[in-house]
C-alpha atoms as a PDB file:
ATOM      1  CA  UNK A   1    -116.048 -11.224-127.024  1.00  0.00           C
ATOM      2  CA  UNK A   2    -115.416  -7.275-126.640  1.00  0.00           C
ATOM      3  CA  UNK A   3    -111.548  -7.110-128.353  1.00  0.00           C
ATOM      4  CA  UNK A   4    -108.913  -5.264-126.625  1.00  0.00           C
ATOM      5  CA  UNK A   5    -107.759  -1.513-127.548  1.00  0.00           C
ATOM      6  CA  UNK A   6    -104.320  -2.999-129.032  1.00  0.00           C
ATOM      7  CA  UNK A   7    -106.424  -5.671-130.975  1.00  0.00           C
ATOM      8  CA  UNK A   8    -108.667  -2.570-132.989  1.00  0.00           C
ATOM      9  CA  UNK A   9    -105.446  -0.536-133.385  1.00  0.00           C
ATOM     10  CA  UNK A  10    -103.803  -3.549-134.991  1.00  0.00           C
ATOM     11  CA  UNK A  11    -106.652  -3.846-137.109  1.00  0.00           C
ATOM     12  CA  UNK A  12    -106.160  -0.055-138.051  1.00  0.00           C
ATOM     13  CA  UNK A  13    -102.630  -0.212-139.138  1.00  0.00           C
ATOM     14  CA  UNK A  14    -103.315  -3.755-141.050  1.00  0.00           C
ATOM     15  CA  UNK A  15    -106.119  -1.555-142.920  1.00  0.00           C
ATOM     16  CA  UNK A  16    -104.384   1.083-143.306  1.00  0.00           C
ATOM     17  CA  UNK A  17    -101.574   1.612-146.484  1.00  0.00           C
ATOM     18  CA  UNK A  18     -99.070   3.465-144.505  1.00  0.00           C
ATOM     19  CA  UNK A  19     -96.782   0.640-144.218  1.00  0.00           C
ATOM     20  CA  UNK A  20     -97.353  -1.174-147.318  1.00  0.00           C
ATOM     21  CA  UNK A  21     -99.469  -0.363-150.699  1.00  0.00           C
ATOM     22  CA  UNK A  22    -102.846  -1.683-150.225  1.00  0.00           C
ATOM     23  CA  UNK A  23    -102.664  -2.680-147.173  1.00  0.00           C
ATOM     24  CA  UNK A  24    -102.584  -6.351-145.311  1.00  0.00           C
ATOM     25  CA  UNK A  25    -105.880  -6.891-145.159  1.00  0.00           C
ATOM     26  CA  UNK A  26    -107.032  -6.662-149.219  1.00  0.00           C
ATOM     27  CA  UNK A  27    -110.925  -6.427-149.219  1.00  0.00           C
ATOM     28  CA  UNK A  28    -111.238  -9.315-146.103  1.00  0.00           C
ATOM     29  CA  UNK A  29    -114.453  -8.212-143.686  1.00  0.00           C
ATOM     30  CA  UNK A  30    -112.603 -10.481-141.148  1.00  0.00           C
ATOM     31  CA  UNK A  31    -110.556  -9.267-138.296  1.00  0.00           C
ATOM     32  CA  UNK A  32    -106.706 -10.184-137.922  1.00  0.00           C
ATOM     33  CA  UNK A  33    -107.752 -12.886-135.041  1.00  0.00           C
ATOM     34  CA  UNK A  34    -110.201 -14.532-136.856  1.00  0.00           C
ATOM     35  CA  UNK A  35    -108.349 -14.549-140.090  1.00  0.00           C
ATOM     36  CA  UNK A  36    -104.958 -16.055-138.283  1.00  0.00           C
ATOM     37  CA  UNK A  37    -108.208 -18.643-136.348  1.00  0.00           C
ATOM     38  CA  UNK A  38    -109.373 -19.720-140.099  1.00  0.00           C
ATOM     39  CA  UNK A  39    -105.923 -19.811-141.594  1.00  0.00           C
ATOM     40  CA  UNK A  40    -104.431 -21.942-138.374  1.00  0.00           C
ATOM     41  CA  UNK A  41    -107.447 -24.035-138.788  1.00  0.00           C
ATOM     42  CA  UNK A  42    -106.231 -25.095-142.763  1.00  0.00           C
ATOM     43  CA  UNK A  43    -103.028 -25.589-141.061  1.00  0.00           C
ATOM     44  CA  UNK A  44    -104.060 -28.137-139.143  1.00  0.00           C
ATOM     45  CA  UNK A  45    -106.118 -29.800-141.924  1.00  0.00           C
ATOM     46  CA  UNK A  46    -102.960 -29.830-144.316  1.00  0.00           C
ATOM     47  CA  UNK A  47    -100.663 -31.202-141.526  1.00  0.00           C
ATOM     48  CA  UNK A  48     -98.924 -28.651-141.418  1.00  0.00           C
ATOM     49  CA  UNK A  49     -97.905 -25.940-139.091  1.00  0.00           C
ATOM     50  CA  UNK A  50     -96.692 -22.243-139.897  1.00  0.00           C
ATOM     51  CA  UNK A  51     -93.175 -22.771-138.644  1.00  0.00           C
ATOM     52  CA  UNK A  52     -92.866 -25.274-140.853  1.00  0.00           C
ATOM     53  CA  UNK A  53     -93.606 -23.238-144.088  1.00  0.00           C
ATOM     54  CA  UNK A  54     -91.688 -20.371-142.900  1.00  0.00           C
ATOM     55  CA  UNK A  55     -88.866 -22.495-142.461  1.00  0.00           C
ATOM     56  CA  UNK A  56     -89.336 -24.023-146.272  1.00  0.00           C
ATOM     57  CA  UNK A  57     -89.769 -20.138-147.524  1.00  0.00           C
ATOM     58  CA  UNK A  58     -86.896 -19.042-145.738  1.00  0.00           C
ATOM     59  CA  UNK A  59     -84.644 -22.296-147.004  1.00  0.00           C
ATOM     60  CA  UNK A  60     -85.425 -21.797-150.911  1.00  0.00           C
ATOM     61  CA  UNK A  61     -84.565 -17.727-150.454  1.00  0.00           C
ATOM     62  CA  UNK A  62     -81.507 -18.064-149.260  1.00  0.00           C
ATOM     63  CA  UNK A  63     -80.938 -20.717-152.159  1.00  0.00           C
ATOM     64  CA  UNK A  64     -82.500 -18.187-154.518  1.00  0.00           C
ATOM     65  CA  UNK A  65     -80.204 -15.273-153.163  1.00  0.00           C
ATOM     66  CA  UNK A  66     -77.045 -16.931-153.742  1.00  0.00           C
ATOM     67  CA  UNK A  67     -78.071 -16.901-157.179  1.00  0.00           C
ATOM     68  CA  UNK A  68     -78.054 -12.776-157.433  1.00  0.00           C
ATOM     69  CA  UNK A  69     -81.312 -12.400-159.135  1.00  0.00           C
ATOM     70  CA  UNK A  70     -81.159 -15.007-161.455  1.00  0.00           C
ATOM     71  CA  UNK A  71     -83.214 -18.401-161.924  1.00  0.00           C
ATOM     72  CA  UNK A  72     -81.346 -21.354-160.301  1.00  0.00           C
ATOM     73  CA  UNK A  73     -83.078 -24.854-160.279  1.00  0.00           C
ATOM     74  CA  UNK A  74     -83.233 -26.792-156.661  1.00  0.00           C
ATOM     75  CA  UNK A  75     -84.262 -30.384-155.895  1.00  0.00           C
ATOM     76  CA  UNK A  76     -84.912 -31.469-158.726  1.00  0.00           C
ATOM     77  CA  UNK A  77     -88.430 -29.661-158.403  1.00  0.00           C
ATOM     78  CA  UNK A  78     -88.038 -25.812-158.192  1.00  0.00           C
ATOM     79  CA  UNK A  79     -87.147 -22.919-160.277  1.00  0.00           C
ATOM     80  CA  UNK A  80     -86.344 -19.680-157.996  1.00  0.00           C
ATOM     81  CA  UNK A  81     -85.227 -16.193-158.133  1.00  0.00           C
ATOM     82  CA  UNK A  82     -85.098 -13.778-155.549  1.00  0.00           C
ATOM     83  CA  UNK A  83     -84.949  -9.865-156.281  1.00  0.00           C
ATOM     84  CA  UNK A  84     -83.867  -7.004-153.913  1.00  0.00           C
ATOM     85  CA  UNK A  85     -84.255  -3.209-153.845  1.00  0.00           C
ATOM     86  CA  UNK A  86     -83.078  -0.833-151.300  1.00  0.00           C
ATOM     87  CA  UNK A  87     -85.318   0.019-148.370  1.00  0.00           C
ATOM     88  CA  UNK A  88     -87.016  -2.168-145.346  1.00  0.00           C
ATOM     89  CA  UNK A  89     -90.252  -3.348-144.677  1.00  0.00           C
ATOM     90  CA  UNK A  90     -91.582  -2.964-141.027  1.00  0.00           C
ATOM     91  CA  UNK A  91     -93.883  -5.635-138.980  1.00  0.00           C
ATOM     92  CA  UNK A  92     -96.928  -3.707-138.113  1.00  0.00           C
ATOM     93  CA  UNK A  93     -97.300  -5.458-135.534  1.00  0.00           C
ATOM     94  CA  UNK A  94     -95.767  -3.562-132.129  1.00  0.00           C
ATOM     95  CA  UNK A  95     -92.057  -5.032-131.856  1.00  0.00           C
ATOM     96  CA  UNK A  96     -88.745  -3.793-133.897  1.00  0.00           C
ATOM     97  CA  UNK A  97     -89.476  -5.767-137.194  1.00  0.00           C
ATOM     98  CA  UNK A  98     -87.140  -4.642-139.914  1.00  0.00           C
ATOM     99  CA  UNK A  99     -87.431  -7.182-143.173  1.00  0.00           C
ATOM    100  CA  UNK A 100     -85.293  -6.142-146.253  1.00  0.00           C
ATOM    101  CA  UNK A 101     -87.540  -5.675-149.167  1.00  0.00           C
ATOM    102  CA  UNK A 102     -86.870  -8.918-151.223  1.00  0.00           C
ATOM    103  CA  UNK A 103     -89.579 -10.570-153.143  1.00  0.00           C
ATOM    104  CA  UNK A 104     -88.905 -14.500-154.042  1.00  0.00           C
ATOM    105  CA  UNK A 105     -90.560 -16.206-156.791  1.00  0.00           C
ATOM    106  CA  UNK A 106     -90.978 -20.122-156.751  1.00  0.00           C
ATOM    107  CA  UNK A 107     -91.682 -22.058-159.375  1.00  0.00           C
ATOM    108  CA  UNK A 108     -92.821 -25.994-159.750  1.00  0.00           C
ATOM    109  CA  UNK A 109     -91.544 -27.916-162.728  1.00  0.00           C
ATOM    110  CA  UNK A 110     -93.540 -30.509-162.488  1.00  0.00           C
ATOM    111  CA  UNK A 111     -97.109 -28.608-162.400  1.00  0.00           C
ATOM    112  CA  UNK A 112     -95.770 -24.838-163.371  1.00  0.00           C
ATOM    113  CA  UNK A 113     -97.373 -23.111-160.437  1.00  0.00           C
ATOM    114  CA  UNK A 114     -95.601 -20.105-159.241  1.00  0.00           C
ATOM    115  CA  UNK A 115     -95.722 -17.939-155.801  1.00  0.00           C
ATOM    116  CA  UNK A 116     -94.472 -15.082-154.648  1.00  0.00           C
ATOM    117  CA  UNK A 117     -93.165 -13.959-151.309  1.00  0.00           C
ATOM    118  CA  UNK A 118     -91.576 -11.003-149.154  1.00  0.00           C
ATOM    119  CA  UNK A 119     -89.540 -11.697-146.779  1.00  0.00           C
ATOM    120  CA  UNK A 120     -91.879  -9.944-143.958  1.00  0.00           C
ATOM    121  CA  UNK A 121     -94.389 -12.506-145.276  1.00  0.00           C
ATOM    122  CA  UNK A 122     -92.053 -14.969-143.664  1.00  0.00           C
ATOM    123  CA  UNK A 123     -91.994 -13.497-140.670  1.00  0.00           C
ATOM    124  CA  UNK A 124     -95.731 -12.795-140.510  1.00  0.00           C
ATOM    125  CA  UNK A 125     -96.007 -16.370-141.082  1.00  0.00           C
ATOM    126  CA  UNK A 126     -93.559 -17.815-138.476  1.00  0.00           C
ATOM    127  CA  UNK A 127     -94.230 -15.216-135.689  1.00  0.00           C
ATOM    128  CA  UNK A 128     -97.920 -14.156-136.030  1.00  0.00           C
ATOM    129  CA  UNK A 129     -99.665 -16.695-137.784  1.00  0.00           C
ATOM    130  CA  UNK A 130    -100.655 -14.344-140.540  1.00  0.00           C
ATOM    131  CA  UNK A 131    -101.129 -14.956-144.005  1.00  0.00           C
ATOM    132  CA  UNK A 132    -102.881 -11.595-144.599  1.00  0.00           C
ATOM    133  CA  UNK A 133    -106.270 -11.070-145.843  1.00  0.00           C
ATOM    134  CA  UNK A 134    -108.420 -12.505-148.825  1.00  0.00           C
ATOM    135  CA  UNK A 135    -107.540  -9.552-152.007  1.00  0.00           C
ATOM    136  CA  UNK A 136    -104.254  -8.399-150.134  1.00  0.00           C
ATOM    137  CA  UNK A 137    -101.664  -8.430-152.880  1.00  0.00           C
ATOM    138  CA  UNK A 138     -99.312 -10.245-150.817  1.00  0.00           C
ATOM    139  CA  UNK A 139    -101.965 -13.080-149.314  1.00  0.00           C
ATOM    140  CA  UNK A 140    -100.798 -16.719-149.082  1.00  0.00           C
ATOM    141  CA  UNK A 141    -103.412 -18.881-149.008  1.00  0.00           C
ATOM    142  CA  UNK A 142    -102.211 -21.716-146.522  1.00  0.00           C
ATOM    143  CA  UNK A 143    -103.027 -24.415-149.124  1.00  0.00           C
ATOM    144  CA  UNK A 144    -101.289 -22.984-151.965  1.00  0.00           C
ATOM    145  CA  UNK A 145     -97.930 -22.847-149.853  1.00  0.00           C
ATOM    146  CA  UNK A 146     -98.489 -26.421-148.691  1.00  0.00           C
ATOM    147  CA  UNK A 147     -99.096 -27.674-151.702  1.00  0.00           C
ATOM    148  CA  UNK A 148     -96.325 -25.701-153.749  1.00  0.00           C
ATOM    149  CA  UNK A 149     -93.513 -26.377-150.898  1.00  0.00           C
ATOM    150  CA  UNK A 150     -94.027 -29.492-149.342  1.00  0.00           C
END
């Protein structure tokens, strides 16, 4: 299927570094639709969908925040800290998208595996379905998140 002009120009600025370092799409040959069709595929496999996970990132940052940059335990299962600087990050994809630049870390106690999120991940997550590409420094792999939040 021939892809739209808007669909190659997304693909351009994912490439591209100018809104973050590196780049959304890492080293992944795939384009954006068929990455967001593989990674809404494990969704489904895990039960899950990609509200959901937003939702769970979103709840254990705002528990991380109100801890000003320190760790702070929650349920019983996680260890989290969430750090700011100044500045925004910007959706790249074509709507006003403003995310503060905030980087969360969570931690399992009971199997030590950590992950690391931006708050525009959360929103590429919730509203687009994108996890970014495979050797992007800021790819979630669906299972990982599943398996870590849930």
């Amino acid at each position: 299927m021939k892809r739209s002009p808007s669909e190659i120009k997304l693909e351009q600025m994912l490439r591209s570094s100018k809104l973050v370092a590196g780049g959304f799409m890492g080293n992944d040959p795939r384009t954006p639709e068929e990455i967001i069709r593989d990674d809404a595929a494990a969704l489904q496999r895990l039960g899950r969908t990609a509200a959901e996970i937003a939702q769970r990132m979103r709840t254990l940052t705002n528990t991380a925040r109100a801890a000003l940059g320190n760790w702070v335990e929650a349920e019983g299962k996680y260890r989290l800290r969430s750090e700011e600087w100044k500045g925004m990050l910007i959706c790249p994809w074509p709507h006003p998208g403003r995310f503060e630049k905030r980087l969360t870390a969570c931690r399992r106690l009971d199997t030590g595996e950590e992950i690391v999120w931006s708050d525009l991940n959360i929103h590429l997550i919730e509203a687009h379905g994108f996890f970014e590409g495979k050797g992007s420094p800021f790819r979630l792999e669906p299972e990982t998140l599943v398996r870590i939040l849930f």
